[in-house]
N, C-alpha and C. Protein backbone atom coordinates (compact mmCIF):
# COMPACT_ATOMS: atom_id res chain seq x y z
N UNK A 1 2.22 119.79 16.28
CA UNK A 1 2.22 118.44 15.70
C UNK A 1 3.65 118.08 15.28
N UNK A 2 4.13 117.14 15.36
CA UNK A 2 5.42 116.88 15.44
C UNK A 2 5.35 116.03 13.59
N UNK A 3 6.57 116.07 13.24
CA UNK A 3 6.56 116.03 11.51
C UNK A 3 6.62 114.32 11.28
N UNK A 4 5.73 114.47 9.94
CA UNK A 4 5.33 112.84 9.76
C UNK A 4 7.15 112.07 9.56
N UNK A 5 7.60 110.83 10.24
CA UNK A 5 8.82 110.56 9.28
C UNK A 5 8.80 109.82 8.24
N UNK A 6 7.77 109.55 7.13
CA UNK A 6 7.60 109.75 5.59
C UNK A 6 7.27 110.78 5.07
N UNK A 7 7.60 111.08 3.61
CA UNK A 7 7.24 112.36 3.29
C UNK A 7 6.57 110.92 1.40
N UNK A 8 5.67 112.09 1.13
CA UNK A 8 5.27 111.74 0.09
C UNK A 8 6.18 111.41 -1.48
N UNK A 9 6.47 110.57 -2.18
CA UNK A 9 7.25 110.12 -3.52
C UNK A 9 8.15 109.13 -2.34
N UNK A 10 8.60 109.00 -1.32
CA UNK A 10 9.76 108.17 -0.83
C UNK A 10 9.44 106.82 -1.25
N UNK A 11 10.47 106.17 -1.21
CA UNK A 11 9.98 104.52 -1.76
C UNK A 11 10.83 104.01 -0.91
N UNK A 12 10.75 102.97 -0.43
CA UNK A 12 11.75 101.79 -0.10
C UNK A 12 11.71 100.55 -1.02
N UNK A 13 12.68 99.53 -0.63
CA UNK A 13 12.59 98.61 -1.86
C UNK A 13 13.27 97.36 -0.86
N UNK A 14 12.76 96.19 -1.58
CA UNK A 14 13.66 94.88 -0.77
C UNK A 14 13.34 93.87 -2.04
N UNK A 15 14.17 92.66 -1.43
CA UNK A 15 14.01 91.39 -2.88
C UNK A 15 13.48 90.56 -1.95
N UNK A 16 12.84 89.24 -2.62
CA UNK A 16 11.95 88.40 -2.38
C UNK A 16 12.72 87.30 -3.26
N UNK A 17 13.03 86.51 -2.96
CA UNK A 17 13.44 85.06 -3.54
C UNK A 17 13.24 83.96 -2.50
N UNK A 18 11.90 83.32 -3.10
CA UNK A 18 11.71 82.05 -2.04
C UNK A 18 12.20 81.01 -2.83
N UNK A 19 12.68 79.55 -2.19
CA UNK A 19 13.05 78.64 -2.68
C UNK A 19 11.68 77.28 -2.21
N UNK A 20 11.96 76.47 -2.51
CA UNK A 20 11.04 75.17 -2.92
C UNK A 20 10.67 74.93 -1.69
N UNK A 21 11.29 74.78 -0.43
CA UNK A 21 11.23 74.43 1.18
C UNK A 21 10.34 75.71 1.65
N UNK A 22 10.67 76.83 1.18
CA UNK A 22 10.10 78.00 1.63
C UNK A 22 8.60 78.23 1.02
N UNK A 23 8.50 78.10 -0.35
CA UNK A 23 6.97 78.07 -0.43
C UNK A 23 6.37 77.26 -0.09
N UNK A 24 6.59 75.82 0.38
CA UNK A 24 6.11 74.89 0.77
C UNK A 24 5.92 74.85 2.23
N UNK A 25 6.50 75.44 3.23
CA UNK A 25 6.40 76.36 4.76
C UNK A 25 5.49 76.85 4.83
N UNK A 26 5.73 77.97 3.87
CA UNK A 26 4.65 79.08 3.73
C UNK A 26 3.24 78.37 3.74
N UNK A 27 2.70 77.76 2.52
CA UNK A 27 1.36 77.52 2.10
C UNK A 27 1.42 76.39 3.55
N UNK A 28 1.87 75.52 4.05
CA UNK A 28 1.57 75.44 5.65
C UNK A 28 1.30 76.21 6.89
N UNK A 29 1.84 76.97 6.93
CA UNK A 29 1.72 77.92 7.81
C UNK A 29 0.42 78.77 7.32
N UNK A 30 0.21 79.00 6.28
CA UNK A 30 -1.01 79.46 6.25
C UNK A 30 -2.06 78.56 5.89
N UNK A 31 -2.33 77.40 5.78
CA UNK A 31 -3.06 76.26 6.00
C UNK A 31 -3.64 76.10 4.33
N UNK A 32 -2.87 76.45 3.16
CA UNK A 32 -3.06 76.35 1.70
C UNK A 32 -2.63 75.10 1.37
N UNK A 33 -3.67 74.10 1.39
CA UNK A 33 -3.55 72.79 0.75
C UNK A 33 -3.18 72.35 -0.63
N UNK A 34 -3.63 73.88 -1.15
CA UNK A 34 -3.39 73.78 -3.09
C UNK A 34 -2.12 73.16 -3.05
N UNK A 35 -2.30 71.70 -4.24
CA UNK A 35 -1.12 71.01 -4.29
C UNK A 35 -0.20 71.92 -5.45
N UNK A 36 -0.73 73.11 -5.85
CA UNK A 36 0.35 73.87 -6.40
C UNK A 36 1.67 74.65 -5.39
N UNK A 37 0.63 74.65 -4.30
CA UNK A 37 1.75 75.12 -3.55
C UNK A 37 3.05 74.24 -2.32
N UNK A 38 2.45 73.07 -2.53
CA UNK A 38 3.28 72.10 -1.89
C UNK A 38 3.43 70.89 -2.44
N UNK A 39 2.78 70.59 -3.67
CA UNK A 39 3.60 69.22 -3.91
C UNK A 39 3.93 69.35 -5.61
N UNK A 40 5.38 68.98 -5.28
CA UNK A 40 6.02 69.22 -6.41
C UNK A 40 5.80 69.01 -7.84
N UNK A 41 5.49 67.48 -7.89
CA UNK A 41 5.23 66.85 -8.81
C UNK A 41 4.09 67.23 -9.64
N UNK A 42 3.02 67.50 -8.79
CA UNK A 42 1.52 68.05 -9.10
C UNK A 42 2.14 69.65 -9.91
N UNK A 43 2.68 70.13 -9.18
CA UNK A 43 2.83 71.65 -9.64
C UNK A 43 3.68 71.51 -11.04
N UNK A 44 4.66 70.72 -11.24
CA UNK A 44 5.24 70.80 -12.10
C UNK A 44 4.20 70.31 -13.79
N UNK A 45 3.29 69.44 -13.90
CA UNK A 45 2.26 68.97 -14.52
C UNK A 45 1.27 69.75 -14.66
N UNK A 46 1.17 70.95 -13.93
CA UNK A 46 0.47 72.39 -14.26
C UNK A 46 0.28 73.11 -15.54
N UNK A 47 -0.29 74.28 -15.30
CA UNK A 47 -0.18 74.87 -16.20
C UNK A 47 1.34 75.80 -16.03
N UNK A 48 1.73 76.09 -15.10
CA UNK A 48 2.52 77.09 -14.53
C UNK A 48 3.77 75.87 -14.47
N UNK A 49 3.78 75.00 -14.59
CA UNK A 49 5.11 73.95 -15.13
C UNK A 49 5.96 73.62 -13.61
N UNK A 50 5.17 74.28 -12.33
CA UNK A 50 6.45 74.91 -11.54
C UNK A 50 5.51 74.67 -10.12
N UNK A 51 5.99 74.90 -8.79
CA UNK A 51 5.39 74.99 -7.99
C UNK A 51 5.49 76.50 -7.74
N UNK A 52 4.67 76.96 -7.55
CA UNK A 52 4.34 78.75 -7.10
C UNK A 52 3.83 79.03 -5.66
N UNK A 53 4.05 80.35 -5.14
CA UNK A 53 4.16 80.65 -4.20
C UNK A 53 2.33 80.94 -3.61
N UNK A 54 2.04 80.84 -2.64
CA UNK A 54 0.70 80.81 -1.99
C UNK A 54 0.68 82.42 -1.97
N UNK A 55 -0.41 83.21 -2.48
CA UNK A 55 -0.53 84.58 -2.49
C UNK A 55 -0.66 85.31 -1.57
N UNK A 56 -1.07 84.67 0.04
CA UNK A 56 -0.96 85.64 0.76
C UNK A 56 0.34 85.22 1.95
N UNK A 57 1.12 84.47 1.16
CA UNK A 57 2.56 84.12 1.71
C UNK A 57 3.23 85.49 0.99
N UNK A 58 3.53 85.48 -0.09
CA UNK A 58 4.21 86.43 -1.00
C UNK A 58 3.79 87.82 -0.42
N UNK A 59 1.98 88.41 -0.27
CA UNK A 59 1.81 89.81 0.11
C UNK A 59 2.00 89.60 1.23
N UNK A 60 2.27 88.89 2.35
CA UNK A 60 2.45 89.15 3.77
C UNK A 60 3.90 89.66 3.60
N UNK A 61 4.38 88.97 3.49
CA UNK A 61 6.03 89.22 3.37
C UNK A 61 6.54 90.75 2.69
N UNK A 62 5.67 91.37 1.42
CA UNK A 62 5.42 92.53 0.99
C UNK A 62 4.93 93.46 1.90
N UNK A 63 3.81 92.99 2.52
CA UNK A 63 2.99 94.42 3.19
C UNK A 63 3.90 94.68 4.80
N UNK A 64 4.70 93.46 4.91
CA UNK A 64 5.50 93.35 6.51
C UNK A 64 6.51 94.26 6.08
N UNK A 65 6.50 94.51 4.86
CA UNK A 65 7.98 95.99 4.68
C UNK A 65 7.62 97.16 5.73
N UNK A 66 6.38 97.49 5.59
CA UNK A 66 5.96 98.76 5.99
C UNK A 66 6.17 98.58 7.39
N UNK A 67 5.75 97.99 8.18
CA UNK A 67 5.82 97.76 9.87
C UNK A 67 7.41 97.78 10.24
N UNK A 68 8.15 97.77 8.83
CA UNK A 68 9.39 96.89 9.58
C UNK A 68 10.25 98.16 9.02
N UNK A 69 9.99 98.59 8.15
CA UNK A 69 10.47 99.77 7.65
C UNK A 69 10.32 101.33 8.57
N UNK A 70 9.04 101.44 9.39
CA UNK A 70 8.27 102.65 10.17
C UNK A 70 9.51 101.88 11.03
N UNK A 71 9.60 100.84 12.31
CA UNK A 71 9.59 100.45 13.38
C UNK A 71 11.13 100.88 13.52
N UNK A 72 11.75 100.71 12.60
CA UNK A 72 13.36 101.22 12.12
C UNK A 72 13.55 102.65 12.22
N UNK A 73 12.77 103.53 11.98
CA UNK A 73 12.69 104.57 12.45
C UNK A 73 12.92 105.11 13.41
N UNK A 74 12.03 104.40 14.78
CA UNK A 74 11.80 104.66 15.98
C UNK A 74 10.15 104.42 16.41
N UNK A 75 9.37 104.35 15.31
CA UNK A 75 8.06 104.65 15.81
C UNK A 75 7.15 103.37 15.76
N UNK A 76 6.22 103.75 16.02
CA UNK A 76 5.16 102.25 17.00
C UNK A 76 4.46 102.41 15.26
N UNK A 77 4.11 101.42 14.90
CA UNK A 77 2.67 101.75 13.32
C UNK A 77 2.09 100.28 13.79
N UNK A 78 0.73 100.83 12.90
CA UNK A 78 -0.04 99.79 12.84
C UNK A 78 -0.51 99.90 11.62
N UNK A 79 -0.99 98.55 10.95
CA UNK A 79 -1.37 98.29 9.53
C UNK A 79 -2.88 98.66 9.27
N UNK A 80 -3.51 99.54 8.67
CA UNK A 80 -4.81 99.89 8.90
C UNK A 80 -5.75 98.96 7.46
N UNK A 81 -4.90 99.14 6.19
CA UNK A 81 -5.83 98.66 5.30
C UNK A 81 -4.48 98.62 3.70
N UNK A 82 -5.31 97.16 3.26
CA UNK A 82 -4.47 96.87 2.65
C UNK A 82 -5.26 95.76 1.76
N UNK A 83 -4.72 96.18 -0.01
CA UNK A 83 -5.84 95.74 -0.91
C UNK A 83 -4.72 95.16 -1.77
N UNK A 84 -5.24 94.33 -2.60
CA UNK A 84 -3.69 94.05 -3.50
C UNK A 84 -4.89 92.90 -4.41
N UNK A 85 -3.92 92.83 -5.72
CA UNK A 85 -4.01 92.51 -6.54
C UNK A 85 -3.16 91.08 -7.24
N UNK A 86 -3.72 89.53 -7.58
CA UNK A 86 -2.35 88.96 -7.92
C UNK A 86 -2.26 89.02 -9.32
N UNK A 87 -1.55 89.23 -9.99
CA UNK A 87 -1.36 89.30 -11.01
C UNK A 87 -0.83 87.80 -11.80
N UNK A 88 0.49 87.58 -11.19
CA UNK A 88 1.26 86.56 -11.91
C UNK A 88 1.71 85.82 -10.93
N UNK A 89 2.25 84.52 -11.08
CA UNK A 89 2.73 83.57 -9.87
C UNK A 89 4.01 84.16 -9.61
N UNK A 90 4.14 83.57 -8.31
CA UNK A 90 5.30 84.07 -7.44
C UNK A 90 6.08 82.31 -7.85
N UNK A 91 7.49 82.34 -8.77
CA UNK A 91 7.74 81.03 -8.84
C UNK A 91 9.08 81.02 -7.93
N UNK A 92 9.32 79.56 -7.74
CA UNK A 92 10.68 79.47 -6.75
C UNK A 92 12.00 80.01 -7.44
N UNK A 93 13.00 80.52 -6.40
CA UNK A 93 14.40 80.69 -7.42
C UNK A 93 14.34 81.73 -8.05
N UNK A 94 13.47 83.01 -7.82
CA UNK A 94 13.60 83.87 -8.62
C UNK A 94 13.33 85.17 -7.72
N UNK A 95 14.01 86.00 -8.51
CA UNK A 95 14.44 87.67 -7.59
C UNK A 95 13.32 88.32 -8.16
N UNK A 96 12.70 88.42 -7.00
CA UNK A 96 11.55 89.48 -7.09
C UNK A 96 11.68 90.70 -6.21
N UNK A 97 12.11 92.60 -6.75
CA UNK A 97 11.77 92.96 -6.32
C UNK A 97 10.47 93.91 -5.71
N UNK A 98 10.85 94.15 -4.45
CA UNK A 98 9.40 94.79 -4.03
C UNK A 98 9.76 95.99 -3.46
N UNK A 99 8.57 96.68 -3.87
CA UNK A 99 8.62 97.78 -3.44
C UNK A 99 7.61 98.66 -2.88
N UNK A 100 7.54 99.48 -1.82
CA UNK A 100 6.76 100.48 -1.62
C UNK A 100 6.84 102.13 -1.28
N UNK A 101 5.91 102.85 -2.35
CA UNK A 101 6.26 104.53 -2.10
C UNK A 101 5.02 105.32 -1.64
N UNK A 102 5.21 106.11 -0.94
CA UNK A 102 4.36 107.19 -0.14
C UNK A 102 3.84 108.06 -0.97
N UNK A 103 2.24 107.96 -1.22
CA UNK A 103 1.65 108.91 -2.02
C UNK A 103 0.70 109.65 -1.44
N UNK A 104 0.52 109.85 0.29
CA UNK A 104 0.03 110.97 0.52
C UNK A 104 -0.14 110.50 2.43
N UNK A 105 0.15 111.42 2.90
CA UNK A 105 0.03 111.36 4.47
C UNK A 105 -0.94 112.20 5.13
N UNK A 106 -1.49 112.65 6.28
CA UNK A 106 -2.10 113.00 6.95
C UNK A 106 -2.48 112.66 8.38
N UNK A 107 -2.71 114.04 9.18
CA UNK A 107 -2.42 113.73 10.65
C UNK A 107 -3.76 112.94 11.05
N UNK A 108 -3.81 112.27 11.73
CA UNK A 108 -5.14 111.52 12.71
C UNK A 108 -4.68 111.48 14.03
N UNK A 109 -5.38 112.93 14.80
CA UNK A 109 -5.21 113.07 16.02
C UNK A 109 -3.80 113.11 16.26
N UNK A 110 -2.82 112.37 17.21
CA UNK A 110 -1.80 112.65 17.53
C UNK A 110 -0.87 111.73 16.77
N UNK A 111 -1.45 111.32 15.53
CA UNK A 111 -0.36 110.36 14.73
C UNK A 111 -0.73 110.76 13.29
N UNK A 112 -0.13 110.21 12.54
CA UNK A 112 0.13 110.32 11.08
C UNK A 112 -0.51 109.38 10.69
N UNK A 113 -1.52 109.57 9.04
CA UNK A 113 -1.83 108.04 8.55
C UNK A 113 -1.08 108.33 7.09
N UNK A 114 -0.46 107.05 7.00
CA UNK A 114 0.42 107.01 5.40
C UNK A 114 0.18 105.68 4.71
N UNK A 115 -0.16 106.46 3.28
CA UNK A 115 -0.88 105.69 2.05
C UNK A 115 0.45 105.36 1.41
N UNK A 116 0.18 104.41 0.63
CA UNK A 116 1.50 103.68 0.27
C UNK A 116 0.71 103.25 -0.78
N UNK A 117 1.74 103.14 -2.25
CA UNK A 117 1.03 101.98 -3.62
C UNK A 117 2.86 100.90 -3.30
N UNK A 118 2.47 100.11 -3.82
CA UNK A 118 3.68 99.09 -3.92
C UNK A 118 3.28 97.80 -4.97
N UNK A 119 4.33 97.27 -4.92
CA UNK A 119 4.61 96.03 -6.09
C UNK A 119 6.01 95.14 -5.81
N UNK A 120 5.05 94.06 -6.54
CA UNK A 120 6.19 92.62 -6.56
C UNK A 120 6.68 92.34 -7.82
N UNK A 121 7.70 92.41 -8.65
CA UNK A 121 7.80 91.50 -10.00
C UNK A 121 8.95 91.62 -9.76
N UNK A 122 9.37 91.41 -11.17
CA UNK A 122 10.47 91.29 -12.22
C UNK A 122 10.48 92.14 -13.15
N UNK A 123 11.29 93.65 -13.19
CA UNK A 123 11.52 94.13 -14.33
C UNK A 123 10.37 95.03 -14.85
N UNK A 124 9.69 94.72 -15.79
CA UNK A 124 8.11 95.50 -15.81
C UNK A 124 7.21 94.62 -15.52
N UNK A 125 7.24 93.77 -15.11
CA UNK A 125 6.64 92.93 -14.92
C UNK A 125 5.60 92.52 -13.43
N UNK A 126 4.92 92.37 -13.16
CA UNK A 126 4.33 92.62 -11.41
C UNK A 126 3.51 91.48 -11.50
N UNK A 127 3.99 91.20 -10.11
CA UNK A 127 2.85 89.91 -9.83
C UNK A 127 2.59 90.04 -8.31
N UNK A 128 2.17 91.07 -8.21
CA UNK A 128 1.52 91.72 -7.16
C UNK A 128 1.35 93.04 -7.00
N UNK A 129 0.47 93.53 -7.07
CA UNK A 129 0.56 95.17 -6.67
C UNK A 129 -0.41 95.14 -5.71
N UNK A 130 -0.30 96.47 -4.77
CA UNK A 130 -0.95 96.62 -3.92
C UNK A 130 -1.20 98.02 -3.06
N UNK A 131 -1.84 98.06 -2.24
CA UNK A 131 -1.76 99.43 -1.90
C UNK A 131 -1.83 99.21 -0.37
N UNK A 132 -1.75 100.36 0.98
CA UNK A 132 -1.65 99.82 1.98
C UNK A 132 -1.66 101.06 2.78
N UNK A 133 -1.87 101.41 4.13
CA UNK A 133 -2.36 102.49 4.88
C UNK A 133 -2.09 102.18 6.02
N UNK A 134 -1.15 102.77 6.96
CA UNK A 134 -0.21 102.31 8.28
C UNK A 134 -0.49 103.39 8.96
N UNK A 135 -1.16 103.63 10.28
CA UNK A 135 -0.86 104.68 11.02
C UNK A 135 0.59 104.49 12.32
N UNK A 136 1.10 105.65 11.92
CA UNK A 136 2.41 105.87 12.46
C UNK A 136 2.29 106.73 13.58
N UNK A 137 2.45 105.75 14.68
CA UNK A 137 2.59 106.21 16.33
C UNK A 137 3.34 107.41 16.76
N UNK A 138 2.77 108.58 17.55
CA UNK A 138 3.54 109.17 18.38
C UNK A 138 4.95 108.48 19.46
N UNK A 139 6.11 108.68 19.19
CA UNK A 139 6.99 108.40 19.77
C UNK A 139 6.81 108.73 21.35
């Protein structure tokens, strides 16, 4: 069996800062009408004072670490399962990082499957956590 290329505790990390055009893309592209996520005025008269990011704009962009992170490697993955949590709004203009670390691997047949916990915030703060399970292709 040829050796997994994650090993368990590794983390990777990236930032997330969408701006006003970008969450407003987003919640189009994923067909989110909530006028929190595209019209300004409405969002700002909120409770959240602000327009915020569409939640599965923010975890796509999170859970796409892993595919993009394996593929850098060399190897083929595929996304098997993936659960997450929102916690807090994703607001415009602000550095969110994200992160994900390897908390346990195992072979499936001629590939590797790797468990991952990860998170979105600010500081101690998270407004997303999640967890996620990629099997990683024989080269």
């Amino acid at each position: 069996m040829w050796a997994c290329p994650v090993v368990v505790g590794q983390r990777i990390e990236d930032v997330l800062q969408l701006d006003t055009s970008t969450i407003i893309a987003g919640a189009a592209l994923m067909g989110d009408k909530n006028p929190l996520h595209n019209d300004v005025a409405v969002a700002r008269e909120s409770r959240f004072g602000s327009l915020i990011a569409c939640g599965p704009h923010a975890a796509g962009l999170h859970a796409c670490m892993l595919p993009t992170y394996v593929s850098s490697l060399g190897h083929g993955v595929v996304g098997v399962e993936f659960t997450l949590q929102y916690r807090q709004p994703i607001f415009p203009d602000t550095e969110y990082e994200m992160w994900w670390q390897v908390v346990s691997t195992e072979p499936r047949g001629r590939h590797w499957l790797a468990h991952w916990v990860g998170a979105v915030g600010v500081g101690d703060s998270e407004s997303i956590t999640a967890t996620g399970s990629v099997l990683i292709l024989e080269r």
